[in-house]
Protein backbone atom coordinates (compact mmCIF):
# COMPACT_ATOMS: atom_id res chain seq x y z
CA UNK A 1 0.00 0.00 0.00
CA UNK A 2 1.47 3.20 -0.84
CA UNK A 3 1.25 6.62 0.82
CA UNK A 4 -1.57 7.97 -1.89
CA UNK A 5 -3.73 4.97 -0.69
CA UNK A 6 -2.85 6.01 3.06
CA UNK A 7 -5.03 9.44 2.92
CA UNK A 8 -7.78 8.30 1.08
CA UNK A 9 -9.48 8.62 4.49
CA UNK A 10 -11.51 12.13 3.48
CA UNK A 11 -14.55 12.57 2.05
CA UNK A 12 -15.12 11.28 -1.97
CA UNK A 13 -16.25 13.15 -4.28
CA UNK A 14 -19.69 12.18 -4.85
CA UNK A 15 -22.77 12.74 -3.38
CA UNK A 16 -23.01 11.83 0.36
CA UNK A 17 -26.14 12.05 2.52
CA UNK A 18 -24.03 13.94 5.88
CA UNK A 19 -24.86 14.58 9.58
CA UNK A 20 -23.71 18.03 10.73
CA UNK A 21 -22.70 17.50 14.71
CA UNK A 22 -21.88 20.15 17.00
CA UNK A 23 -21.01 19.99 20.40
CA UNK A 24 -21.29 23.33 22.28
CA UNK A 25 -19.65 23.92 25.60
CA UNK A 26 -18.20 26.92 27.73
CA UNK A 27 -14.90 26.77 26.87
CA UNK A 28 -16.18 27.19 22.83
CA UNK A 29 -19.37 29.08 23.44
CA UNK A 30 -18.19 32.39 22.57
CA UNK A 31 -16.85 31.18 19.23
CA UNK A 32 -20.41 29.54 18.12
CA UNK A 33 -22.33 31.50 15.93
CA UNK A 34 -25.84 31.69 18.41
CA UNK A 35 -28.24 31.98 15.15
CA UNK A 36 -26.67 28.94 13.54
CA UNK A 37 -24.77 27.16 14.84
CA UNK A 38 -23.91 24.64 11.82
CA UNK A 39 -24.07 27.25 9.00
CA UNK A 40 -20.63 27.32 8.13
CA UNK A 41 -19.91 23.25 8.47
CA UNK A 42 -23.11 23.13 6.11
CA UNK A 43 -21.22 25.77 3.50
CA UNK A 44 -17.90 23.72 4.35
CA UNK A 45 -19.76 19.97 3.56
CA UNK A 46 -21.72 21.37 0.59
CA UNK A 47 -17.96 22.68 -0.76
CA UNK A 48 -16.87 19.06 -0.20
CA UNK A 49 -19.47 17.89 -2.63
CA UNK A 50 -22.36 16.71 0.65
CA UNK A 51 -25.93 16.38 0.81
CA UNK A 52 -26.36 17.77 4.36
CA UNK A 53 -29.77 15.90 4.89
CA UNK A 54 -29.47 16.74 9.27
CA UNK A 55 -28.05 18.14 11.92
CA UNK A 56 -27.86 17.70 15.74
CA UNK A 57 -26.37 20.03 18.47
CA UNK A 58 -25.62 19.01 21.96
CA UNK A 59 -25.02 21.45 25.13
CA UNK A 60 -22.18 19.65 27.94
CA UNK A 61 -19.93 21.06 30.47
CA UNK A 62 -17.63 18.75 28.70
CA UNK A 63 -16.79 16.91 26.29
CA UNK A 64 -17.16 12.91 26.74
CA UNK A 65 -13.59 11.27 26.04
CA UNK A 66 -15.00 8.02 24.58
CA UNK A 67 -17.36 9.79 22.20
CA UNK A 68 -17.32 13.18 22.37
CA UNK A 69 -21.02 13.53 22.51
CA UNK A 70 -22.84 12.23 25.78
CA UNK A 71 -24.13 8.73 25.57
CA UNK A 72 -27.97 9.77 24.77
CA UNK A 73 -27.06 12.02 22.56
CA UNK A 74 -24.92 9.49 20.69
CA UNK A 75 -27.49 6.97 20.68
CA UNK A 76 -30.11 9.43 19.01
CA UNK A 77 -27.18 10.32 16.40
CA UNK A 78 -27.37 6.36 15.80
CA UNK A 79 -31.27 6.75 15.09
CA UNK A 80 -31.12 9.45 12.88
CA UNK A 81 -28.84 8.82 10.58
CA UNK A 82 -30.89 5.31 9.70
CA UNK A 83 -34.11 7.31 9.82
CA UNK A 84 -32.13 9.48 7.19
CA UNK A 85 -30.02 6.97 5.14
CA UNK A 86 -27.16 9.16 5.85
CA UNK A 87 -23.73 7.50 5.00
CA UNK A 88 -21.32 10.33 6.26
CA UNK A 89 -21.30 12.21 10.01
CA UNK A 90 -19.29 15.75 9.88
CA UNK A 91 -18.19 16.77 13.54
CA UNK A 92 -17.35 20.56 13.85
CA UNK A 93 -14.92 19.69 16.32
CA UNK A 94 -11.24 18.16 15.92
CA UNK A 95 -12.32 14.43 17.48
CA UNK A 96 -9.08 12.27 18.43
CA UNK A 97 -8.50 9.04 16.75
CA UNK A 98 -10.30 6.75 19.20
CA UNK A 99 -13.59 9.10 19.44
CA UNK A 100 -13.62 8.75 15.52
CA UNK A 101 -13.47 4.88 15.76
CA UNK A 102 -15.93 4.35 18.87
CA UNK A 103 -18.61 6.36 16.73
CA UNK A 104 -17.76 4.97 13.65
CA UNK A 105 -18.65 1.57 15.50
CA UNK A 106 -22.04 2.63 17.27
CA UNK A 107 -22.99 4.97 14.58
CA UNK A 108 -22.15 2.51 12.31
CA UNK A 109 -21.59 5.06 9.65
CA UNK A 110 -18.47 6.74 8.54
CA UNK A 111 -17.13 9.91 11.01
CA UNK A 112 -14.90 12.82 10.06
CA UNK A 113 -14.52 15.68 11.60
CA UNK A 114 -13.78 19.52 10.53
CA UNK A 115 -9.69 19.26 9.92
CA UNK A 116 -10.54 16.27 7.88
CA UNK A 117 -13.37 17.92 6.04
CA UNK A 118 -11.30 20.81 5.37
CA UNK A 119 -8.53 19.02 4.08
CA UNK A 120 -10.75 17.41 1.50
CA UNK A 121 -11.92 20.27 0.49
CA UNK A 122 -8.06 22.23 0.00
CA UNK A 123 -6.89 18.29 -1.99
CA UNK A 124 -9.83 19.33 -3.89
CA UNK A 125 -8.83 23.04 -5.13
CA UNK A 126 -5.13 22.72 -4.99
CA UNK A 127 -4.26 23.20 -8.99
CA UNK A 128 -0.37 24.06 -8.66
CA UNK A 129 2.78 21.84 -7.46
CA UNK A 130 3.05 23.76 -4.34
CA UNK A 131 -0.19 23.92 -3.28
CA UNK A 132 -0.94 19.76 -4.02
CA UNK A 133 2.33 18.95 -1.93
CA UNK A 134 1.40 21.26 1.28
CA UNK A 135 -1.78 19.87 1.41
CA UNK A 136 -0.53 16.19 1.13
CA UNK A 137 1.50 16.99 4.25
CA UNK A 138 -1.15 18.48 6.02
CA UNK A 139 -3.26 15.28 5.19
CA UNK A 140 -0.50 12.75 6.00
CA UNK A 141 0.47 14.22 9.04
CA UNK A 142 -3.22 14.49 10.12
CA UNK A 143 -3.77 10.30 8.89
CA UNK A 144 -0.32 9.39 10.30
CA UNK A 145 -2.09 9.24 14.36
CA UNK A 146 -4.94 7.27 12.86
CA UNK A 147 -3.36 4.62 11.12
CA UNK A 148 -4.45 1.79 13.75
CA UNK A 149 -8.24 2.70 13.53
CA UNK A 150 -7.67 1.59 9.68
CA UNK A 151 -6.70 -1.91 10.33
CA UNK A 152 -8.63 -3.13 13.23
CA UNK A 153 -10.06 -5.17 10.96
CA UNK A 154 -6.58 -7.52 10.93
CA UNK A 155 -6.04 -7.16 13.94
CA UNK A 156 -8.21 -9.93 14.83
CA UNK A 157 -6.26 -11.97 12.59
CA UNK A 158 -4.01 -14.51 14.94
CA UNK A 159 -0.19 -14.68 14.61
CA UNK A 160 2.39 -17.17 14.34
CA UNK A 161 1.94 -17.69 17.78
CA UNK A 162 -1.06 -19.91 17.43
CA UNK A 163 -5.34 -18.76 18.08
CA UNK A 164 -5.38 -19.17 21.60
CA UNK A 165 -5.41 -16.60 23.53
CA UNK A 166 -1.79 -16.02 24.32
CA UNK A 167 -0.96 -16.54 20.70
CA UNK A 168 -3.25 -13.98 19.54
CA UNK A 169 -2.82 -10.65 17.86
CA UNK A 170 -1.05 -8.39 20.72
CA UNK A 171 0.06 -11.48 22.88
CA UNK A 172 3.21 -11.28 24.39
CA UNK A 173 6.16 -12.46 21.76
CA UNK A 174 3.58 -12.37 19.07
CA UNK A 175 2.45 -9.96 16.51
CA UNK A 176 -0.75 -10.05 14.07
CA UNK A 177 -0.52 -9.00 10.46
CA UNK A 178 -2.57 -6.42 11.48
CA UNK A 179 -0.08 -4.81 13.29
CA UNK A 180 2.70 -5.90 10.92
CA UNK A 181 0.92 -3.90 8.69
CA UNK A 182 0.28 -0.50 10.77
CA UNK A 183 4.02 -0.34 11.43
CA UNK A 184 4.63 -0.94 7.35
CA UNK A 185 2.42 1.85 6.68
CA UNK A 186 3.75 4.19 9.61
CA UNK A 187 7.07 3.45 7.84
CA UNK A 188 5.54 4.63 4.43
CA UNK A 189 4.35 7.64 6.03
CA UNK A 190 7.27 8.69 7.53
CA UNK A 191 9.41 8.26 4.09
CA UNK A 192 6.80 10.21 2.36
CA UNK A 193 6.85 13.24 4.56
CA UNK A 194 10.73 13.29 4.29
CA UNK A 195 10.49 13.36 0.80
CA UNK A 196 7.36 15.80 0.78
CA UNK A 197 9.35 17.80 3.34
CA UNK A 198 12.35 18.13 1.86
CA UNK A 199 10.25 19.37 -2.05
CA UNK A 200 8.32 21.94 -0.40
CA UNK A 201 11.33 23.31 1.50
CA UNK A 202 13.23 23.58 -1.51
CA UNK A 203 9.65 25.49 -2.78
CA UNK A 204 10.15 27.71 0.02
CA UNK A 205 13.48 28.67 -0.11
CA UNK A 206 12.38 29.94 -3.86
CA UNK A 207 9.41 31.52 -2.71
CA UNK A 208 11.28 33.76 0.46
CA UNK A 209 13.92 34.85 -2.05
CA UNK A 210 11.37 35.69 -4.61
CA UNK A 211 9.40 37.80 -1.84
CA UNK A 212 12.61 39.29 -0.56
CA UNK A 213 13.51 40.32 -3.73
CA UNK A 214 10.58 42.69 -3.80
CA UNK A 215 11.75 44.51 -1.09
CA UNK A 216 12.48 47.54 -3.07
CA UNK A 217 8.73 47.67 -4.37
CA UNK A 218 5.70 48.55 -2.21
CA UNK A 219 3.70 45.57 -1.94
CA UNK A 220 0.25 44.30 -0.64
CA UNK A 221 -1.51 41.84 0.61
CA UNK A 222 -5.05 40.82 0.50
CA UNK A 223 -5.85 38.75 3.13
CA UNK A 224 -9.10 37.92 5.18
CA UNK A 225 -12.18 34.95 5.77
CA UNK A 226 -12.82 32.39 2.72
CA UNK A 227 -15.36 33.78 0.36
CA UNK A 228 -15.03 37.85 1.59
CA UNK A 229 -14.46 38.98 -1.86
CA UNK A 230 -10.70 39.18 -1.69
CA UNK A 231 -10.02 37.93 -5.63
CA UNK A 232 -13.19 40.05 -6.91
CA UNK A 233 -11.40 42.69 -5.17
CA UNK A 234 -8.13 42.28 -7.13
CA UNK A 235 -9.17 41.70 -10.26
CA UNK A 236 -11.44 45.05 -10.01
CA UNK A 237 -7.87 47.35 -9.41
CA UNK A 238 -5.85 45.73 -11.37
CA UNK A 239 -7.58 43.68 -14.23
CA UNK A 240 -6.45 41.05 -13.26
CA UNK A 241 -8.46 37.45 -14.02
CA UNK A 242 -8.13 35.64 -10.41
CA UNK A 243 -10.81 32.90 -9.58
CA UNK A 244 -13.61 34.86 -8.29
CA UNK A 245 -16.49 32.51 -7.98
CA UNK A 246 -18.76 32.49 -5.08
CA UNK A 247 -17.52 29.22 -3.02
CA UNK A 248 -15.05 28.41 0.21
CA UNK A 249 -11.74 28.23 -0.53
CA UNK A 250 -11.66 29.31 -4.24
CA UNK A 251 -8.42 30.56 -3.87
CA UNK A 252 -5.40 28.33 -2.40
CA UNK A 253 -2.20 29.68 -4.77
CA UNK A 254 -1.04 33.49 -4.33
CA UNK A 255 -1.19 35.58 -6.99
CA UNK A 256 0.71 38.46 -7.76
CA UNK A 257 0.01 41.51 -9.91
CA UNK A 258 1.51 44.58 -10.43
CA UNK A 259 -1.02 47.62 -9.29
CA UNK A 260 -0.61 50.51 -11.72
CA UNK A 261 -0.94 54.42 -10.85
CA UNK A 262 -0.38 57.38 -12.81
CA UNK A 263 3.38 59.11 -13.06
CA UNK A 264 4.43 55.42 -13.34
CA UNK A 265 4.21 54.86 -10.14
CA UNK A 266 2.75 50.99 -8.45
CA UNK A 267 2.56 48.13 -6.33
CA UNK A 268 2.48 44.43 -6.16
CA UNK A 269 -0.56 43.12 -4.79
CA UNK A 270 -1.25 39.40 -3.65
CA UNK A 271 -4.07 37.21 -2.75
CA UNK A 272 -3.69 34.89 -0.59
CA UNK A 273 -5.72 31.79 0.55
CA UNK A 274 -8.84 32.91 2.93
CA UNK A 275 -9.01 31.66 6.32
CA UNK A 276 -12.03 30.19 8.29
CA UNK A 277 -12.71 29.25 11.97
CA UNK A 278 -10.58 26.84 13.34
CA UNK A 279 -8.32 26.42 10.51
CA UNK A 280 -6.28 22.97 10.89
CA UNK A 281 -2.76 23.77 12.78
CA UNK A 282 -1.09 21.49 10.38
CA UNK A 283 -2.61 23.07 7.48
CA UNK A 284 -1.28 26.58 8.52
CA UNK A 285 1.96 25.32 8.68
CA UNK A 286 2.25 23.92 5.54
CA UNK A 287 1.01 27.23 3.63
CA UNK A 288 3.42 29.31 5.10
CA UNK A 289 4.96 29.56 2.11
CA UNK A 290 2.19 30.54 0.36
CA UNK A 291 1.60 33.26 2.68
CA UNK A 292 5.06 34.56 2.71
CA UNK A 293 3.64 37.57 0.83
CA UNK A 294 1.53 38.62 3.88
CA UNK A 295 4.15 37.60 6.37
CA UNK A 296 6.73 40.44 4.67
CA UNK A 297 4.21 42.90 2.71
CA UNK A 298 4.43 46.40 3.21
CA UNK A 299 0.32 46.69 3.91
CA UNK A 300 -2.41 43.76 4.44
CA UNK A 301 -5.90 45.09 2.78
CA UNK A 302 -8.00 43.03 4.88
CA UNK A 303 -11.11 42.23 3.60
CA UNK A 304 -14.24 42.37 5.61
CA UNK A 305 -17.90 40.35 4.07
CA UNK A 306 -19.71 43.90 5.77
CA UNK A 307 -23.04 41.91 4.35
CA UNK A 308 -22.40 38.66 7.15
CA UNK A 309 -24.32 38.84 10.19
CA UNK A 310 -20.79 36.89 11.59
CA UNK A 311 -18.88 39.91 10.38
CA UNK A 312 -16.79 40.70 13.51
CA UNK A 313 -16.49 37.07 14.35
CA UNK A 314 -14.59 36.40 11.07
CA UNK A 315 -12.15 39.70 11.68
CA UNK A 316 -11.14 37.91 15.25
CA UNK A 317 -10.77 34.98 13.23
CA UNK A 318 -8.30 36.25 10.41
CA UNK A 319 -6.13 38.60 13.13
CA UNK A 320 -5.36 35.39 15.38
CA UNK A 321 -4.19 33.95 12.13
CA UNK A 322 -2.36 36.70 11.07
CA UNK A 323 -0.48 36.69 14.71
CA UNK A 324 -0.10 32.62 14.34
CA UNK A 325 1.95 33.53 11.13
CA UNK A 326 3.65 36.42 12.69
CA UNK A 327 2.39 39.43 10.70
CA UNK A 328 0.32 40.81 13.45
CA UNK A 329 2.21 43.73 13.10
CA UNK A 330 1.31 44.96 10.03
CA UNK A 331 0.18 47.87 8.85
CA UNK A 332 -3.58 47.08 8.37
CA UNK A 333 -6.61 48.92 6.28
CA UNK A 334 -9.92 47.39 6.88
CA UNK A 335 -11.97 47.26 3.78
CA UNK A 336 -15.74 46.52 4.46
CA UNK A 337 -17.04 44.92 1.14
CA UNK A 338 -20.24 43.82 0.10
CA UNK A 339 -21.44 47.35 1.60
CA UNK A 340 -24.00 47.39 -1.00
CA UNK A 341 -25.61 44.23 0.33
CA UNK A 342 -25.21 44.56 3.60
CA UNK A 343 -28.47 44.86 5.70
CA UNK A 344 -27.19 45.91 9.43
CA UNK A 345 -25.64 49.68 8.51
CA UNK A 346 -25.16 49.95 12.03
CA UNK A 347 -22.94 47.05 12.55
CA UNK A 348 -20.89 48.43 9.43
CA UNK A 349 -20.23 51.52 11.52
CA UNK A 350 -19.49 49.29 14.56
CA UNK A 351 -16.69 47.80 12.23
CA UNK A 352 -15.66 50.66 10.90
CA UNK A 353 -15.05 52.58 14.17
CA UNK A 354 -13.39 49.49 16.21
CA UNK A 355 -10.93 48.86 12.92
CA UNK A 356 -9.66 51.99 12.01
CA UNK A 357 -8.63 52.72 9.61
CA UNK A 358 -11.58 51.31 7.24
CA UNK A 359 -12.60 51.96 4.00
CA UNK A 360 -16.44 50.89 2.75
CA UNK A 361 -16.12 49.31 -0.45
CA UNK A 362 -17.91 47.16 -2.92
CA UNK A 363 -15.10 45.13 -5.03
CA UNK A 364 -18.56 43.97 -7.24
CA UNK A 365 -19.90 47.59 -8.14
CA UNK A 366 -16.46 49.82 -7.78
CA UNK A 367 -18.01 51.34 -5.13
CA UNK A 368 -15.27 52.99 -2.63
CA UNK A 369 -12.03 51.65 -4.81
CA UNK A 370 -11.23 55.29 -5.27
CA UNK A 371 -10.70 55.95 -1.98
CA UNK A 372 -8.59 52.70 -1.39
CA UNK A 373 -6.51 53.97 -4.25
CA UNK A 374 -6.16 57.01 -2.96
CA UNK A 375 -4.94 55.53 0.16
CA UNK A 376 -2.34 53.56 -1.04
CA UNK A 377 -1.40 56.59 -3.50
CA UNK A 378 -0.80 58.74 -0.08
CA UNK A 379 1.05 56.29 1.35
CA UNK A 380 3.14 55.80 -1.74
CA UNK A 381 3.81 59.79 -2.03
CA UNK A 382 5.39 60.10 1.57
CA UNK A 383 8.46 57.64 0.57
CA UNK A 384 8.84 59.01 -2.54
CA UNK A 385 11.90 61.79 -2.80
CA UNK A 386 13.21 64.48 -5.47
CA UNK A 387 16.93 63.64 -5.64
CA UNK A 388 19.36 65.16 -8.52
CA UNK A 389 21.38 62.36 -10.38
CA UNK A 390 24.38 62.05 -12.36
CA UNK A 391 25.08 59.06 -14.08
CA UNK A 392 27.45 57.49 -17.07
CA UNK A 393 26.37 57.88 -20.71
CA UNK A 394 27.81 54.37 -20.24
CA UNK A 395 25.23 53.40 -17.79
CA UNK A 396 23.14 52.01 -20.08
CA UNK A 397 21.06 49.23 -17.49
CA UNK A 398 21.46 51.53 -14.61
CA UNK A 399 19.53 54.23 -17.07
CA UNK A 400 16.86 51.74 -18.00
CA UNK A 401 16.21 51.29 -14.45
CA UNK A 402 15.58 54.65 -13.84
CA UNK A 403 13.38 55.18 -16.21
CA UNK A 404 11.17 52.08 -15.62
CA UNK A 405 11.20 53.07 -12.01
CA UNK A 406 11.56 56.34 -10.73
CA UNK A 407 9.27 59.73 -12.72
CA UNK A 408 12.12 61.36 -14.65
CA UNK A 409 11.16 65.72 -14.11
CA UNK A 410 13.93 66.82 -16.22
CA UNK A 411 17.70 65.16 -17.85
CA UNK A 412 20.57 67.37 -18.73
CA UNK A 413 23.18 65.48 -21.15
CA UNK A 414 26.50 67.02 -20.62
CA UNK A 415 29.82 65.44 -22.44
CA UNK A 416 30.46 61.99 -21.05
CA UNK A 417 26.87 62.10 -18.26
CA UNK A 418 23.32 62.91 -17.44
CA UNK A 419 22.54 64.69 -14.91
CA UNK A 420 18.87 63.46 -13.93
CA UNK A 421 15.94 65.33 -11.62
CA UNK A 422 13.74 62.30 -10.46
CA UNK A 423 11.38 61.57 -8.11
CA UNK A 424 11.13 57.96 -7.25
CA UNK A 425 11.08 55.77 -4.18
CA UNK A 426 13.39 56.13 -0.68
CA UNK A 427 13.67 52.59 -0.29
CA UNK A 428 14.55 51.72 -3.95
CA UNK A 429 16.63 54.61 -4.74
CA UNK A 430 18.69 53.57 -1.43
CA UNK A 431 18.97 50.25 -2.71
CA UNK A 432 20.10 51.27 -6.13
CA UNK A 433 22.79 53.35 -5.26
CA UNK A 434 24.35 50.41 -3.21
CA UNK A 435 23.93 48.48 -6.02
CA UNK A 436 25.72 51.02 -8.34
CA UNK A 437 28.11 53.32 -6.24
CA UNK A 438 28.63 55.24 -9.78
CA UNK A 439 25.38 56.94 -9.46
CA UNK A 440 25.82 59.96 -7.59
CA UNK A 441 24.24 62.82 -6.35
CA UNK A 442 25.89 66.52 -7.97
């Protein structure tokens, strides 16, 4: 069995009949959206390609450690999903390996919870190299734990140690196939992550000098929950023709554009892969990569569905993310889209006032983009400088740069240089003249 065969554990791709579960305690109560309470896993299993045909919520102190639901509650779970002819149970929770098979048994039905779910859906969208190896990590570093639930089955099986009792599977001096087999496949596993490992660090290493080489441009990054309009947003300033369709997750691979403005002036904008409640550790790891442009961009635009009754919910979300990836620094504008559908006006001027600064903006209409350009433009202007240059008739690359950078006012040509009035930017013109100590300043 190879390691492809290993992670087949998620969620197919055709039409299940699922069971939304959510357990709601104190410790996650504040988290839980009060007016539904499964709306997102329903948006998350419909992604995955489900039939959500019920749900069922439960209310403990705690959560059980055999079954994560309380024994009633897990027997009525049983009921329903053969009064429904459901064939697939989505938790909302992360359930440990032994929860998953206890209710698999009772249930008698197949479990997953959210990581898993989640992961199916990112295998499912992942179209580039990168992206299909980080999320092959994710998902064999999230199967690796649950390996032994997958071969119980064998484990019945008797080793060469005879059928008694002692001889069985797990007596002492004796081992089953079945757990023969578990440490084959843990083996598997662990080779497979090396290798994966060792591709996607070689990925990174390309990506961080790639992003570090844009440290002379001003860049942004669009960042913010799955489906807030962050790729309708791009493509509407810069033409761009990013995946924009109304869906979770319809976005995994960065994209970067360049961001035109008059006097030749610009920056590179990204998007980035949205983030949702509860976002898989392991998965957030493994797209660190991706969202190296956040981690080192110059400004995050992040975007804000204003029309989601969850609105401020989803902005605690993406900053706990944002510090988990250690950008919470950043210089941040808040832009509230969807304004034109947005029902509650006054929690858009709740939002509005608590994340300052904040721009209302529909990416769908144009509505607001002005000002958002004009923000960025201000913020451009105030590291921009008027410097007087002389440089080499010989210069010929160095000249090129200037002009495809910097907004030539005025160029003298004298007998063997040209002496050059520019404007251009502090951090590139800095960065130029270390590259070329000829250029110099009259």
């Amino acid at each position: 069995m190879d390691a492809k065969h290993l992670i087949e554990t998620s969620t197919t791709k055709e039409s299940e009949r699922a069971i939304l579960v959510k357990l709601i305690t104190p410790q996650n109560a504040a988290a839980v959206d009060a007016r539904n309470p499964l709306g997102e896993l329903k948006l998350l299993a419909e992604a995955a390609g489900a039939e959500v045909v019920d749900g069922l919520l439960q209310k403990r102190m705690k959560a059980s450690a055999r079954t994560h639901l309380g024994k009633g509650k897990v027997e009525e779970l049983a009921e329903r999903r053969e009064a429904s002819d459901a064939n697939l149970i989505i938790f909302d929770d992360e359930l440990t390996p032994a929860q998953i098979r206890t209710l698999n048994k009772v249930t008698d039905c197949r479990v997953i919870d959210r990581s898993e779910l989640i992961l199916d859906i990112f295998a499912s969208r992942a179209q580039t190299r990168e992206a299909r190896l980080q999320v092959e990590i994710a998902q064999l570093e999230y199967t690796a734990p649950r390996l032994r639930g997958m071969w119980t089955h064998l484990e019945r099986i008797a080793g060469a140690g005879g059928g008694g009792e002692a001889g069985a599977v797990g007596g002492i001096g004796t081992r089953g196939p079945g757990e023969r087999q578990i440490e084959v496949d843990r083996r598997i596993v662990r080779d497979r992550l090396t290798f994966l490992r060792r591709q996607i660090k070689q990925i990174d290493d390309r990506k961080t000098r790639t992003v570090k080489s844009r440290s002379d441009q001003f860049t942004i990054s669009l960042v913010g929950y799955t489906n807030a309009g962050k790729s309708t947003l791009m493509n509407a300033l810069t033409g761009a023709e990013q995946d924009a369709r109304d869906m979770l997750f319809a976005t995994l691979d960065t994209k970067t554009v360049r961001w035109e403005f008059e006097q030749g002036q610009h920056a590179l904008i990204s998007d980035t892969v949205g983030f949702v409640r509860n976002l898989p550790h392991k998965l957030v790891a493994s797209f660190k990569a991706t969202l190296e442009e956040a981690i080192h961009a110059n400004l995050l635009f992040h975007v804000v569905d204003a029309s989601s009754k969850d609105a401020m919910r989803q902005v605690m979300v993406v900053r706990d993310v944002l510090s988990e990836l250690g950008c919470g620094d950043r210089d941040v504008l808040v832009l509230l889209n969807k304004i034109d559908q947005a029902s509650d006006l006054g929690m858009v001027d709740v939002l509005a006032e608590k994340y300052a600064p904040a721009i209302r903006i529909s990416a769908k209409s144009g509505e607001g983009l002005d000002a958002v350009r004009d923000y960025v433009l201000d913020l451009l202007s105030e590291q921009r400088v008027d410097v007087t240059l002389c440089v080499s008739v010989t210069e010929g690359k160095l000249l090129n740069l200037l002009t495809q950078h910097a907004e030539i006012r005025k160029q003298t040509y004298n007998e063997n240089t040209v002496t050059l009035e520019v404007t251009a930017d502090r951090t590139w013109l800095a960065q130029l003249q270390s590259r070329y100590p000829a250029l110099t300043q009259p």
